[in-house]
N, C-alpha and C. Protein backbone atom coordinates (compact mmCIF):
# COMPACT_ATOMS: atom_id res chain seq x y z
N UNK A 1 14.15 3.25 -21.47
CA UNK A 1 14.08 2.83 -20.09
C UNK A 1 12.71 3.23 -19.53
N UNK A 2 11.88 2.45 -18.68
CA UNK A 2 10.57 2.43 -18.56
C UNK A 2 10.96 2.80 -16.78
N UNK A 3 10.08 4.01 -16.59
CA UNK A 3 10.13 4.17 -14.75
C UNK A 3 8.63 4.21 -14.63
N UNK A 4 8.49 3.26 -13.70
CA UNK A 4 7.41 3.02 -12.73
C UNK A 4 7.13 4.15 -11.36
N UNK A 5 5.74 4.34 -11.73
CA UNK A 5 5.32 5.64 -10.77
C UNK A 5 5.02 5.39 -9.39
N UNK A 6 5.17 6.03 -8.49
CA UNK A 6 4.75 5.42 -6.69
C UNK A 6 3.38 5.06 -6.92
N UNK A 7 2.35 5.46 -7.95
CA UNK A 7 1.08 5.46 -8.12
C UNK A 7 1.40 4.33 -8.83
N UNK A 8 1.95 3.54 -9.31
CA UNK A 8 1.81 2.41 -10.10
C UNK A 8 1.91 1.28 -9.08
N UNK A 9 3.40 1.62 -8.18
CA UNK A 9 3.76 1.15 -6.95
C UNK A 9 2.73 0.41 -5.92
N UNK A 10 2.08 1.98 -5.44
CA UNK A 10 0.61 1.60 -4.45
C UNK A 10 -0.29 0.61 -5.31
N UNK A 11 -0.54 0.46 -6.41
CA UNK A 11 -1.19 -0.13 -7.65
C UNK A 11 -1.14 -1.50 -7.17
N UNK A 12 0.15 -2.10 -7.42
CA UNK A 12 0.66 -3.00 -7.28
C UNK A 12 0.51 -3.57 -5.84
N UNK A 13 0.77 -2.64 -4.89
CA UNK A 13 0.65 -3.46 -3.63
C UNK A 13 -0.63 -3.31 -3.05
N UNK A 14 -1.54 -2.88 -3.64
CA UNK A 14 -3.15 -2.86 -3.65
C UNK A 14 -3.35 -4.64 -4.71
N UNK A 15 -2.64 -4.84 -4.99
CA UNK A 15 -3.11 -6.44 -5.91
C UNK A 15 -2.83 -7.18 -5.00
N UNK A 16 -1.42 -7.19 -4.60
CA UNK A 16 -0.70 -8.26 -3.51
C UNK A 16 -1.84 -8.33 -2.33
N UNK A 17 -1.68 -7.48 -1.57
CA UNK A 17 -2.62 -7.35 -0.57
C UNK A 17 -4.06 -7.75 -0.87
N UNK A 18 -4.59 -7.35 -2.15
CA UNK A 18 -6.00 -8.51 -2.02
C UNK A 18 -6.00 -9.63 -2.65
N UNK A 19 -4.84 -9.99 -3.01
CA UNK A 19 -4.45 -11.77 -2.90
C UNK A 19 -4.46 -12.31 -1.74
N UNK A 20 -3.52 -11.93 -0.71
CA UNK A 20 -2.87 -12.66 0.07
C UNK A 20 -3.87 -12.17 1.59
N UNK A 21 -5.27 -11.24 1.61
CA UNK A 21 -6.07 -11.33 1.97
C UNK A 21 -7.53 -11.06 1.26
N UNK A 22 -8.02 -12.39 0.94
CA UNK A 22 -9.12 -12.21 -0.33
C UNK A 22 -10.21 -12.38 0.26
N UNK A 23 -10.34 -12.40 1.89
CA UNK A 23 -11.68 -12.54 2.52
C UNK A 23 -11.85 -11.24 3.55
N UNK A 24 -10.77 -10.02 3.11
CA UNK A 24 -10.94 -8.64 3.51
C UNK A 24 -11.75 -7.83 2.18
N UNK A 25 -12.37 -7.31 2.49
CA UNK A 25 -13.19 -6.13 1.54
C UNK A 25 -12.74 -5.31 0.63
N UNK A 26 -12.23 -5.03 -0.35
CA UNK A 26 -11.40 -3.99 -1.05
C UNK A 26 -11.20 -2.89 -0.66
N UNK A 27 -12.85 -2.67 -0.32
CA UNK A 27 -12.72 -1.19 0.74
C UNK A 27 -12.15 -0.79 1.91
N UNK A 28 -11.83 -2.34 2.30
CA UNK A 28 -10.69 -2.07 3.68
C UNK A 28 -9.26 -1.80 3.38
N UNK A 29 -9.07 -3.03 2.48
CA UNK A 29 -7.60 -2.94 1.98
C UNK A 29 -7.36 -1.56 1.33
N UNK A 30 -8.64 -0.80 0.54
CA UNK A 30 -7.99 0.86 -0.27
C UNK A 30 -7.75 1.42 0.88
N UNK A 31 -8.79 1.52 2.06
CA UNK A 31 -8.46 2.59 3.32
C UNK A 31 -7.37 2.22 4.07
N UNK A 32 -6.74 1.01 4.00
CA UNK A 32 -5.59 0.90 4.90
C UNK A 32 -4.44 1.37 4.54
N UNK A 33 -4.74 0.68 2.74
CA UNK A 33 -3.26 1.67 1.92
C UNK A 33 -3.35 3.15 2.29
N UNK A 34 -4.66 3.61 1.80
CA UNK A 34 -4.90 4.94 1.65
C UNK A 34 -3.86 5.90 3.22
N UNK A 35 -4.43 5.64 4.54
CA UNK A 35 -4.01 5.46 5.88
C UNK A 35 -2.55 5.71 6.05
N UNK A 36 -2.06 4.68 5.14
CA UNK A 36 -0.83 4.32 5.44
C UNK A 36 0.43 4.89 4.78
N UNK A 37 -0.04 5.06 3.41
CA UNK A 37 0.29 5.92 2.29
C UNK A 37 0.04 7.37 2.75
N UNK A 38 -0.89 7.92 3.77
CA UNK A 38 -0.82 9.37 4.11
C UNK A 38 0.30 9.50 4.93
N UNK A 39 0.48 8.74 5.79
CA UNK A 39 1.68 8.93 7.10
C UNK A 39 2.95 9.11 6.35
N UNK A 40 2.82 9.40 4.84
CA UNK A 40 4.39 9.31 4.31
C UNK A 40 4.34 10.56 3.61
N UNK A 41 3.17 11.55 3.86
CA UNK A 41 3.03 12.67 3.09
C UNK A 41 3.86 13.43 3.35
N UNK A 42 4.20 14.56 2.19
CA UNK A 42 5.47 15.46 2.76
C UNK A 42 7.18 14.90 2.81
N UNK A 43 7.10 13.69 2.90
CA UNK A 43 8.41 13.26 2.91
C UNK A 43 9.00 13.30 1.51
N UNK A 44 10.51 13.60 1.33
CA UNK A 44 11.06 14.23 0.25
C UNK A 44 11.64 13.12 -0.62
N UNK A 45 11.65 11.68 0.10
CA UNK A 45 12.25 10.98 -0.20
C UNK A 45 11.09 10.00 -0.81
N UNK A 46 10.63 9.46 -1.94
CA UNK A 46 9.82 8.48 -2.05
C UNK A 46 9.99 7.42 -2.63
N UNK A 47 10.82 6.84 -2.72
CA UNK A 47 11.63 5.90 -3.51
C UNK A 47 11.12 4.85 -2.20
N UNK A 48 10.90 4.27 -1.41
CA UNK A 48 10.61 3.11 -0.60
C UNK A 48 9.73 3.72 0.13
N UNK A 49 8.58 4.42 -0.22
CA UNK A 49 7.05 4.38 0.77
C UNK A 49 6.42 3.71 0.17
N UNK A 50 6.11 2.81 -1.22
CA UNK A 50 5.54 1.81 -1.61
C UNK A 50 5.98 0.67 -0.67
N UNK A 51 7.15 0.68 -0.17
CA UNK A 51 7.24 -0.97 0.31
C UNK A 51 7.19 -0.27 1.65
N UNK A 52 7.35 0.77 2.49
CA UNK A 52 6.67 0.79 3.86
C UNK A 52 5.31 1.03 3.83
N UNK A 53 4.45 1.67 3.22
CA UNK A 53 3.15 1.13 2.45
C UNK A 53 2.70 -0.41 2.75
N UNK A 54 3.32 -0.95 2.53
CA UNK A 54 3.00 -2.47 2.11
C UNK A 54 3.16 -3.37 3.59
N UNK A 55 4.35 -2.67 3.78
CA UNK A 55 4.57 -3.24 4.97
C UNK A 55 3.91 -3.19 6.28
N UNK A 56 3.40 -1.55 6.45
CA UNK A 56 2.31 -1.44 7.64
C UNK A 56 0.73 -2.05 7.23
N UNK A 57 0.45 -2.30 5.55
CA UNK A 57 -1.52 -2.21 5.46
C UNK A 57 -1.10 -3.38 5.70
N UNK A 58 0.07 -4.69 5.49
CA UNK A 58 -0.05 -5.60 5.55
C UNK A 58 -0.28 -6.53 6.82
N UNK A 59 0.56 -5.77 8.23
CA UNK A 59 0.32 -5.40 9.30
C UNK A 59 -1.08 -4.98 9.61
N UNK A 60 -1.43 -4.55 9.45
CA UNK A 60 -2.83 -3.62 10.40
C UNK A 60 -3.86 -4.89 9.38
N UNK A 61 -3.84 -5.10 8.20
CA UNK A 61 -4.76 -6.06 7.76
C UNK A 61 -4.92 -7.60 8.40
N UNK A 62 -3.21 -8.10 8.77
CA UNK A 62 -3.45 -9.43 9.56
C UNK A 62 -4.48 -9.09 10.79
N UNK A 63 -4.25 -7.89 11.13
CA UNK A 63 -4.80 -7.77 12.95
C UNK A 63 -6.18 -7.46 12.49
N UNK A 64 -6.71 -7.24 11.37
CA UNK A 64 -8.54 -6.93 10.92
C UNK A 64 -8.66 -8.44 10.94
């Protein structure tokens, strides 16, 4: 059985996100994950901060 890491996770929604905005900078899209991915530090639970991750850079990137 193969488990996928939150670091594989962010990985992944670092691809999506510079698909589905490919005329934002990479360097925006890492700092937004990066940003967004901090606000979840400390929390005990990490099983869905990849997809709230995804869900706020994807947010704050429409509004860039």
């Amino acid at each position: 059985m193969t488990t996928t890491t939150e670091h594989e996770h962010i990985d992944s929604v670092r691809d999506r996100l510079g698909a589905l905005f490919p005329d934002v900078p990479a360097s925006v899209i890492d700092e937004t994950i990066a940003a967004e991915h901090a606000r979840f530090e400390g929390n005990s639970i990490r099983d869905f901060v990849p997809l709230f991750v995804e869900r706020k850079a994807r947010k704050a990137l429409q509004a860039h």
